[in-house]
PDB file of N, CA and C in Angstrom:
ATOM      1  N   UNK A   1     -25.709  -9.922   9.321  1.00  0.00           N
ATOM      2  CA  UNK A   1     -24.442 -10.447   8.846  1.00  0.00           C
ATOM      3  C   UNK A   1     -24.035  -9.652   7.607  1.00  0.00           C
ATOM      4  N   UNK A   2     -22.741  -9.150   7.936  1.00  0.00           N
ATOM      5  CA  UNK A   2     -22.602  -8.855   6.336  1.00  0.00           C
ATOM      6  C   UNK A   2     -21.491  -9.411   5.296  1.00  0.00           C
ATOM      7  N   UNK A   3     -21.274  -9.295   4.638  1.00  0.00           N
ATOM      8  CA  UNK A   3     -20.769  -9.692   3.119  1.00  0.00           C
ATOM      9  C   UNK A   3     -19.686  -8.711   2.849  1.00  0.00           C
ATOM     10  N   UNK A   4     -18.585  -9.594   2.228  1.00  0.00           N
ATOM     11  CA  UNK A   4     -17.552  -8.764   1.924  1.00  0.00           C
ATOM     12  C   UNK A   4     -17.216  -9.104   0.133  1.00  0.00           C
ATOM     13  N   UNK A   5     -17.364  -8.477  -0.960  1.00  0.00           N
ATOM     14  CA  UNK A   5     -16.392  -8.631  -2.107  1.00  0.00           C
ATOM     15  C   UNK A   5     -15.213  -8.568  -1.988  1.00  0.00           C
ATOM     16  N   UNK A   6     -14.363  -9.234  -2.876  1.00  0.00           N
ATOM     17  CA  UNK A   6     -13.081  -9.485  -2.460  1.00  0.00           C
ATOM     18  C   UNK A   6     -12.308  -9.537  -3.849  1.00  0.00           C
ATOM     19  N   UNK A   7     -11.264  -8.984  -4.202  1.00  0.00           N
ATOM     20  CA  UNK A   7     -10.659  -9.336  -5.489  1.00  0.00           C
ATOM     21  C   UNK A   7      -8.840  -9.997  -4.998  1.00  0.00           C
ATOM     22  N   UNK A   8      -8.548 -11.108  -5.834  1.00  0.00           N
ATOM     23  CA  UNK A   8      -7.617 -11.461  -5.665  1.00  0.00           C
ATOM     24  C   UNK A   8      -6.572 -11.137  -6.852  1.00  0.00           C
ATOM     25  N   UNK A   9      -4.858 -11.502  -6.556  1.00  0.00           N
ATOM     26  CA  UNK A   9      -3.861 -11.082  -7.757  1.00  0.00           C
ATOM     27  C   UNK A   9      -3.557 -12.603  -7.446  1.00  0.00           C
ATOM     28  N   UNK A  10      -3.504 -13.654  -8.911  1.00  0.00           N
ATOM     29  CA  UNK A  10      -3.077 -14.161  -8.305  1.00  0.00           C
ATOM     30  C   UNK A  10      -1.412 -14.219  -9.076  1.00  0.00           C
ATOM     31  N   UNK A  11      -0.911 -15.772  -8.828  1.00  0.00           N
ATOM     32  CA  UNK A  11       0.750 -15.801  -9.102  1.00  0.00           C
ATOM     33  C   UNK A  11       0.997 -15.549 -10.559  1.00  0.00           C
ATOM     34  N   UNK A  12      -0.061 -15.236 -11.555  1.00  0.00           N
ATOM     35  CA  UNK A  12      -0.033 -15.250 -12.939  1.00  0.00           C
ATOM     36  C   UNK A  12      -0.559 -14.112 -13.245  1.00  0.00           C
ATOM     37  N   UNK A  13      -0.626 -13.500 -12.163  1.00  0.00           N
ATOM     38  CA  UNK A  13      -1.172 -11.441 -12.465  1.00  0.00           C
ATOM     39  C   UNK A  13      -2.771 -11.425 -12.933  1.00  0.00           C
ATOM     40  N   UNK A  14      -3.492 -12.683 -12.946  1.00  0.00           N
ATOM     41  CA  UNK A  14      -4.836 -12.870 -13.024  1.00  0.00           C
ATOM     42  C   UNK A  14      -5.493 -12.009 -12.067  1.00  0.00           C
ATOM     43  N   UNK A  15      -6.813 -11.731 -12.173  1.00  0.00           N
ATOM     44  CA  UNK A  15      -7.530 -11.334 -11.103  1.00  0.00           C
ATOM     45  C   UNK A  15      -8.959 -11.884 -10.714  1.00  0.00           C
ATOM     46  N   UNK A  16      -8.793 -12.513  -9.492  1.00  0.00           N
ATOM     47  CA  UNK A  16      -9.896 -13.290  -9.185  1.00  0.00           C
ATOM     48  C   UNK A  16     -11.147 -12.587  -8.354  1.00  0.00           C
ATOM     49  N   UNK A  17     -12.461 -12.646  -8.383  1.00  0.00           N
ATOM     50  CA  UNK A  17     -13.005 -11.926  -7.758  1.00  0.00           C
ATOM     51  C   UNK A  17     -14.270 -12.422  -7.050  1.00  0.00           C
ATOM     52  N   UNK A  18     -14.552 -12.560  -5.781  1.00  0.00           N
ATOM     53  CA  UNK A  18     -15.485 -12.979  -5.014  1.00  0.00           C
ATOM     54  C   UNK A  18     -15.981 -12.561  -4.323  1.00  0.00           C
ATOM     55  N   UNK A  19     -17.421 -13.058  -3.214  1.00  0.00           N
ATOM     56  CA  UNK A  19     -17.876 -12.651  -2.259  1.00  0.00           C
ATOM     57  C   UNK A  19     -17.692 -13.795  -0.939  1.00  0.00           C
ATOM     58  N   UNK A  20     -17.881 -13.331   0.083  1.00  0.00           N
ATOM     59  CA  UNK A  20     -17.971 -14.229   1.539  1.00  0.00           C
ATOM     60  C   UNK A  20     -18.262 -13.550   2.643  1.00  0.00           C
ATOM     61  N   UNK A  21     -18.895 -14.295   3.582  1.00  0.00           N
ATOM     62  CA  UNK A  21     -19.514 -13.622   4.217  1.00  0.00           C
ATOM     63  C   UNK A  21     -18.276 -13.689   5.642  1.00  0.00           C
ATOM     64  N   UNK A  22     -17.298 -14.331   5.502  1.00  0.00           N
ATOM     65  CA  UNK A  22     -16.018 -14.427   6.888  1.00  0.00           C
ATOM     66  C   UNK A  22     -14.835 -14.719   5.294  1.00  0.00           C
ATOM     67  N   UNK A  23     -14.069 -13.012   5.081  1.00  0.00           N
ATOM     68  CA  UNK A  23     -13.023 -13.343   4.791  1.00  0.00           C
ATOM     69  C   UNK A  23     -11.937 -14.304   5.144  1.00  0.00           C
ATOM     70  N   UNK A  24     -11.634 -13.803   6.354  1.00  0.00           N
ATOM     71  CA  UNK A  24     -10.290 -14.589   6.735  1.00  0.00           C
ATOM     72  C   UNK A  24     -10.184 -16.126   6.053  1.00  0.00           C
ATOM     73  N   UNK A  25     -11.532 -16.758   6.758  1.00  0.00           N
ATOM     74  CA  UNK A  25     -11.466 -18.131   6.482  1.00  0.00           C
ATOM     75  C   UNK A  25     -11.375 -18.565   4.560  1.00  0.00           C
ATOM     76  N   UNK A  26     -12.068 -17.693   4.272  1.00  0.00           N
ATOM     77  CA  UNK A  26     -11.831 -17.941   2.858  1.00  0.00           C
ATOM     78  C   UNK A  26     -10.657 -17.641   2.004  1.00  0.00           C
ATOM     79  N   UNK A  27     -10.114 -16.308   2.629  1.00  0.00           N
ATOM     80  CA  UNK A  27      -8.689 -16.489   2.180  1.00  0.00           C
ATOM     81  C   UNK A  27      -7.750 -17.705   2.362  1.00  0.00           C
ATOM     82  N   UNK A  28      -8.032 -18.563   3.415  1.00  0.00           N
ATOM     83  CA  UNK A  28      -7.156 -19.369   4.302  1.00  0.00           C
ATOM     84  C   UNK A  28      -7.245 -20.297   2.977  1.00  0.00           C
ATOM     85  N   UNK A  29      -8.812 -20.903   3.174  1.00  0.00           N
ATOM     86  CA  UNK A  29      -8.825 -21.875   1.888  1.00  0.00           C
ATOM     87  C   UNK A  29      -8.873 -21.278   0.773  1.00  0.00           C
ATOM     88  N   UNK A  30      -8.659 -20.005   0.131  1.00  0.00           N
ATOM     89  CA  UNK A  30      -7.485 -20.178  -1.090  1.00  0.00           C
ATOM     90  C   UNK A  30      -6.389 -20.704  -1.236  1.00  0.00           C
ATOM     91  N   UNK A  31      -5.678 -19.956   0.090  1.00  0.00           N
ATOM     92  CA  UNK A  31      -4.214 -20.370  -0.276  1.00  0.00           C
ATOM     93  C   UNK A  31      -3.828 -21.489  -0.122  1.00  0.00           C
ATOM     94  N   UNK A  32      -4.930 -22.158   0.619  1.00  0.00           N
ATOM     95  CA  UNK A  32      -4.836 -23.885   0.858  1.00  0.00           C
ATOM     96  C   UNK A  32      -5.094 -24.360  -0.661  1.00  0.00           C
ATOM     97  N   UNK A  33      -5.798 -24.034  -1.392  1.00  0.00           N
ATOM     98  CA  UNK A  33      -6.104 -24.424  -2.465  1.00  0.00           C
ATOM     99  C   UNK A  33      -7.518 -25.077  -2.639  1.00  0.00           C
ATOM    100  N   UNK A  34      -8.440 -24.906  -1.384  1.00  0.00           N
ATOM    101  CA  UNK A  34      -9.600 -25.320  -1.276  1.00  0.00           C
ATOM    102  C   UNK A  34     -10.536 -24.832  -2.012  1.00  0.00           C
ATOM    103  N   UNK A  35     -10.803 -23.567  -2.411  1.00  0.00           N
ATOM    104  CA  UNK A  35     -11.784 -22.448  -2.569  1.00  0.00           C
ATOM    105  C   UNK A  35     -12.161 -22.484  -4.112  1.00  0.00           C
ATOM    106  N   UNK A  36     -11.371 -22.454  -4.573  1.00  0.00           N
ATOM    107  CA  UNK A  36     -11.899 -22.088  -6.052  1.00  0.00           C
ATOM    108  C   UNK A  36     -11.196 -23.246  -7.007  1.00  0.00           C
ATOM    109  N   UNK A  37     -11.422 -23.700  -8.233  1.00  0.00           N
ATOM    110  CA  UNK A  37     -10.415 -24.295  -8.692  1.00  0.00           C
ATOM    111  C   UNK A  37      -9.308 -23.034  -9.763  1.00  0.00           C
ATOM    112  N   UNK A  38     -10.118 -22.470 -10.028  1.00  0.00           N
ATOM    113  CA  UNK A  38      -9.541 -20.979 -10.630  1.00  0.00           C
ATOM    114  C   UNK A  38      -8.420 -20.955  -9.894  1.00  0.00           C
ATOM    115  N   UNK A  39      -8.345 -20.397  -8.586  1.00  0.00           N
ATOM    116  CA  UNK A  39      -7.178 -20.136  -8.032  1.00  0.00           C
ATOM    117  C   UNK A  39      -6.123 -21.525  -7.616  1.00  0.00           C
ATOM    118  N   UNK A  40      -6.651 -22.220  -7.627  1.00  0.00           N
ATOM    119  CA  UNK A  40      -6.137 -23.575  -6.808  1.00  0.00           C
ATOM    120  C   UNK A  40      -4.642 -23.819  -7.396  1.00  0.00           C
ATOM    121  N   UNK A  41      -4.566 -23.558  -9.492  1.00  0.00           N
ATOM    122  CA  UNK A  41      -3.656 -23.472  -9.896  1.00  0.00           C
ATOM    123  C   UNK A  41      -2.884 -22.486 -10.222  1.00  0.00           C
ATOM    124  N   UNK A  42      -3.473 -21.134  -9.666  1.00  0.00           N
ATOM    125  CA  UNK A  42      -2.888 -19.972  -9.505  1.00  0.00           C
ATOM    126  C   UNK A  42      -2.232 -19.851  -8.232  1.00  0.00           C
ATOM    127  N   UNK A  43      -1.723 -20.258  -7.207  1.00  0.00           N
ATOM    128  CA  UNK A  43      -1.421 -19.840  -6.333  1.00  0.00           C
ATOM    129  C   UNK A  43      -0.372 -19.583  -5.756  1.00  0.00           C
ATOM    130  N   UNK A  44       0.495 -18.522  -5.393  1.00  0.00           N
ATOM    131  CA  UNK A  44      -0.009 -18.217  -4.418  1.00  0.00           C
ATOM    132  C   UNK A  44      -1.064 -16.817  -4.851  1.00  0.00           C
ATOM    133  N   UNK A  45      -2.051 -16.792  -3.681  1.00  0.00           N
ATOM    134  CA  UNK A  45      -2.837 -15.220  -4.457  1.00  0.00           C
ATOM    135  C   UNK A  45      -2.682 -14.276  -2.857  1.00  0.00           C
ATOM    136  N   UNK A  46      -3.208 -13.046  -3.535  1.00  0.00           N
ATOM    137  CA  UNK A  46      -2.637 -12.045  -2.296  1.00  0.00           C
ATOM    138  C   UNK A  46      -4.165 -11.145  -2.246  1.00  0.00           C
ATOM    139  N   UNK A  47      -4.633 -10.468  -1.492  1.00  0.00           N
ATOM    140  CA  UNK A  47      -5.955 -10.170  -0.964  1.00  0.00           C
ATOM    141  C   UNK A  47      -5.226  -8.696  -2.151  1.00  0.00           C
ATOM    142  N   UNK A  48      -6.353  -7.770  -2.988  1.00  0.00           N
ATOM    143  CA  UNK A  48      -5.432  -6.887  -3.656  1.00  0.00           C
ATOM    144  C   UNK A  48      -7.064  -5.913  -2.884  1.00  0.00           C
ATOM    145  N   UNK A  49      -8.016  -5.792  -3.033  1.00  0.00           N
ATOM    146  CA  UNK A  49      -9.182  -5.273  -2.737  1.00  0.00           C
ATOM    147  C   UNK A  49      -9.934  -5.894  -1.810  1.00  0.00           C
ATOM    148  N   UNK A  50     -10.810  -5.196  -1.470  1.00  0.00           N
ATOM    149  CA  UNK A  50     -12.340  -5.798  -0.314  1.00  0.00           C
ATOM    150  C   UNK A  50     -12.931  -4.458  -0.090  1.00  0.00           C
ATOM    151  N   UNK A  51     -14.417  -4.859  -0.266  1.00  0.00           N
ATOM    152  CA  UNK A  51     -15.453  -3.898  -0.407  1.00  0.00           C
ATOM    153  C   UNK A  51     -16.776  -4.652   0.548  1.00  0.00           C
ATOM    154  N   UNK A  52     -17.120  -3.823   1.923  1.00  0.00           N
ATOM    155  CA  UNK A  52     -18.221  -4.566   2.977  1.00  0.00           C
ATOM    156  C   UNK A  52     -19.393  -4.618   2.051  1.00  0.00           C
ATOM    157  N   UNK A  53     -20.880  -5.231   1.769  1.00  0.00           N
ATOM    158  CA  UNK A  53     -21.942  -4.794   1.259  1.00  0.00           C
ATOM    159  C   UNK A  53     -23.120  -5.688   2.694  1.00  0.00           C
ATOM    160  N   UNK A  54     -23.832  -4.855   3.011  1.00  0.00           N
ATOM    161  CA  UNK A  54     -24.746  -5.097   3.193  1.00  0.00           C
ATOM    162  C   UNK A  54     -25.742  -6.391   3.803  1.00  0.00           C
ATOM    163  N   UNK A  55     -25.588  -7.213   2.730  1.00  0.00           N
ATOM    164  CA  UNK A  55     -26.179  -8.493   2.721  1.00  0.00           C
ATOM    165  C   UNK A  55     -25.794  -9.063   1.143  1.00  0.00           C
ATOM    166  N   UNK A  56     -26.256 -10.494   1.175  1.00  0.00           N
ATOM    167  CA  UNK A  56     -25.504 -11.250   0.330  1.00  0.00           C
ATOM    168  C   UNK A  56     -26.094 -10.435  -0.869  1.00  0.00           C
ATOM    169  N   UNK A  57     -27.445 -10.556  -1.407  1.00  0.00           N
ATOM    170  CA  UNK A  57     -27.550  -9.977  -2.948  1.00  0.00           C
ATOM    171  C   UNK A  57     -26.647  -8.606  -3.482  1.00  0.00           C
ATOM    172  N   UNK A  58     -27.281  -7.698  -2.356  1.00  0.00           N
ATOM    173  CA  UNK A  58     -25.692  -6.595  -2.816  1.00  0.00           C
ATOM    174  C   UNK A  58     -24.423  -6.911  -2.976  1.00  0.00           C
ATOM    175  N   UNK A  59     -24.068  -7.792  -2.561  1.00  0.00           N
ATOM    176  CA  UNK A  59     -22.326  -8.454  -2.141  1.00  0.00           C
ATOM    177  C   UNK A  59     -22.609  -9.040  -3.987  1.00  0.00           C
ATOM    178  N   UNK A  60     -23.739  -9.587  -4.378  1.00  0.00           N
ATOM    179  CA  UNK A  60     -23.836 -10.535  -5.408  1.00  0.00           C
ATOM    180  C   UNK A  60     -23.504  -9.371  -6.808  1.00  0.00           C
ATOM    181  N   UNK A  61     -24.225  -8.409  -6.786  1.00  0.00           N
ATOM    182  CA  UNK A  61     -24.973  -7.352  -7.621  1.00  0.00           C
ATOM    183  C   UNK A  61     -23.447  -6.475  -7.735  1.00  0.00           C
ATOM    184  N   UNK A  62     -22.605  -6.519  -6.563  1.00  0.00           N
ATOM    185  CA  UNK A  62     -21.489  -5.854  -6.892  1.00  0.00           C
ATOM    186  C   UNK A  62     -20.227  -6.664  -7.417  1.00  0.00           C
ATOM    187  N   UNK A  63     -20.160  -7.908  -7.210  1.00  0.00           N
ATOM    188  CA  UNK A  63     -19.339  -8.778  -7.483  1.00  0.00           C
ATOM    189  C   UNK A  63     -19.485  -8.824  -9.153  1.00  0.00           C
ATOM    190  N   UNK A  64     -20.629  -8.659  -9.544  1.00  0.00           N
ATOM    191  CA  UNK A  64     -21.066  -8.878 -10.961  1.00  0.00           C
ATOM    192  C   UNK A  64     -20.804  -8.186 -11.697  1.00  0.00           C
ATOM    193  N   UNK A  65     -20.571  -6.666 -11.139  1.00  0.00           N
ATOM    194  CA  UNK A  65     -20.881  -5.505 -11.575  1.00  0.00           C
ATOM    195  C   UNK A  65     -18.753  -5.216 -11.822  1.00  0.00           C
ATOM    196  N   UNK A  66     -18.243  -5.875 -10.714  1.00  0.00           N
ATOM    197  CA  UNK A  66     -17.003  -5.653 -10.820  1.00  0.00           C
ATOM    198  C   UNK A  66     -16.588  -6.715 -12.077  1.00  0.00           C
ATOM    199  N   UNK A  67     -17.022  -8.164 -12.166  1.00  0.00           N
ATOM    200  CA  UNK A  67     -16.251  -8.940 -13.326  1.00  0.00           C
ATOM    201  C   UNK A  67     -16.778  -8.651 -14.553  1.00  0.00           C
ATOM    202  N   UNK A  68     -17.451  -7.860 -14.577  1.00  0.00           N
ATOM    203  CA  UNK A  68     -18.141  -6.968 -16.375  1.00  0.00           C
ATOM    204  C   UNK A  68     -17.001  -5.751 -16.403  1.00  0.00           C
ATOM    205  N   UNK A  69     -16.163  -4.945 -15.315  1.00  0.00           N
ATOM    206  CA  UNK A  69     -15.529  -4.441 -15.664  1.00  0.00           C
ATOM    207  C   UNK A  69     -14.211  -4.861 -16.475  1.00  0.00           C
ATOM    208  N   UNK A  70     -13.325  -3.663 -17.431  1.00  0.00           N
ATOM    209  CA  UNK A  70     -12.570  -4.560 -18.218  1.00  0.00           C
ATOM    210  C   UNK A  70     -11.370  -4.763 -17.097  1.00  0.00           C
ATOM    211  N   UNK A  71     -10.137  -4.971 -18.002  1.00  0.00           N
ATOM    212  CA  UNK A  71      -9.345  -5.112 -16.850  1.00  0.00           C
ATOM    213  C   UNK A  71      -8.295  -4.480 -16.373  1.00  0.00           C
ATOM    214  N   UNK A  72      -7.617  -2.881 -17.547  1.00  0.00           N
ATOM    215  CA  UNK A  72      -7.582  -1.832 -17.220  1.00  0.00           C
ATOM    216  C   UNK A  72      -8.524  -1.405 -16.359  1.00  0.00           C
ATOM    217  N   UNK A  73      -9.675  -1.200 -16.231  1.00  0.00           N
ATOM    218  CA  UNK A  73     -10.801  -0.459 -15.403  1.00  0.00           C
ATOM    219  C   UNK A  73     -10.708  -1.378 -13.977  1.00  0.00           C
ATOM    220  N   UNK A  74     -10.478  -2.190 -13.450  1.00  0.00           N
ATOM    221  CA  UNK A  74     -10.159  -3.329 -12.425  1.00  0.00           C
ATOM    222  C   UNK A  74      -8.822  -2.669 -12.098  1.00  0.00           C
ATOM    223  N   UNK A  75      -7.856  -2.621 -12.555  1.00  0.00           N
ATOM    224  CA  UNK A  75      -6.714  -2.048 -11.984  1.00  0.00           C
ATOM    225  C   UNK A  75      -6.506  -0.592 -11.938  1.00  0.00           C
ATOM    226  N   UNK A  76      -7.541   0.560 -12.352  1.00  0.00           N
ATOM    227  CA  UNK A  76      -7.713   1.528 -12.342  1.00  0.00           C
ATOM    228  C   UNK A  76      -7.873   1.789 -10.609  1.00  0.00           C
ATOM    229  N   UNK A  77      -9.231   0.641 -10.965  1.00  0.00           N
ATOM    230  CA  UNK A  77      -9.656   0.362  -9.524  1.00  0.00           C
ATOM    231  C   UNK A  77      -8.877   0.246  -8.005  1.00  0.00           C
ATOM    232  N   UNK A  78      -8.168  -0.869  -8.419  1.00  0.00           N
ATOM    233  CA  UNK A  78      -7.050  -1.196  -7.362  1.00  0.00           C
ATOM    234  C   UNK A  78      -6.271   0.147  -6.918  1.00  0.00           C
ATOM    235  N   UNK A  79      -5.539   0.890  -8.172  1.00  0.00           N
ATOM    236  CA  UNK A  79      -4.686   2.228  -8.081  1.00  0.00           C
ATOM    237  C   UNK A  79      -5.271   3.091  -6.787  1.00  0.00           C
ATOM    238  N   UNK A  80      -6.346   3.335  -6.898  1.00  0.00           N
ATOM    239  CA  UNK A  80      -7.429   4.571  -6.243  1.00  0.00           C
ATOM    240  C   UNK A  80      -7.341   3.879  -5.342  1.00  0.00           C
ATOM    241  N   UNK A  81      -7.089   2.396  -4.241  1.00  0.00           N
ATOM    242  CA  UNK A  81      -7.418   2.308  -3.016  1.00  0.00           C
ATOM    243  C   UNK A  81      -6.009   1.828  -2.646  1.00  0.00           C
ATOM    244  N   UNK A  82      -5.281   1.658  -3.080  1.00  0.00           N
ATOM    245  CA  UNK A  82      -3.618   1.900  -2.503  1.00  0.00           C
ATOM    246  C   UNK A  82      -2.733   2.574  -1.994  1.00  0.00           C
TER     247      UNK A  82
END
C-alpha cells in the first residue's frame, strides 16, 4: 500500500499539510469538513501538491520534513511543480 503527502491552499492562503493512504477520500472529507479541524474553518481548500512515498513512516518523515519548511520555501516548492 502506499502513502501519499499532500499539501493543501486553503480559503485564507494557509497551507495545510498531510499524509493518507486513499487521497480522494480524504480530500472528500476535507471539503466536507470532516478531516481536520484546521481546515474545517478554512474551507474551501484546493489539492496545491502530492508526493507518493513508499509506506506510511516515509509518508510520516516527509510530511515532517515539509512543515519545518518555512513558508516562502513551501511555495518555492509549489512554483517548481506547476
Amino acid at each position: 500500500m502506499s502513502w501519499t503527502v499532500y499539501m493543501l491552499r486553503c480559503r485564507d492562503g494557509s497551507l495545510y499539510t498531510g499524509i493518507t493512504n486513499d487521497l480522494p477520500t480524504r480530500l472528500e472529507r476535507h471539503r466536507a469538513g470532516t478531516a481536520s479541524a484546521y481546515t474545517h474553518s478554512r474551507r474551501p481548500v484546493r489539492l496545491v501538491y502530492q508526493e507518493r512515498q513508499p509506506d506510511r513512516s516515509a509518508a510520516l518523515r516527509r510530511e515532517a520534513a515539509l512543515r519545518r519548511l518555512s513558508r516562502a520555501a513551501k511555495l518555492a516548492l509549489l512554483r517548481r511543480v506547476e
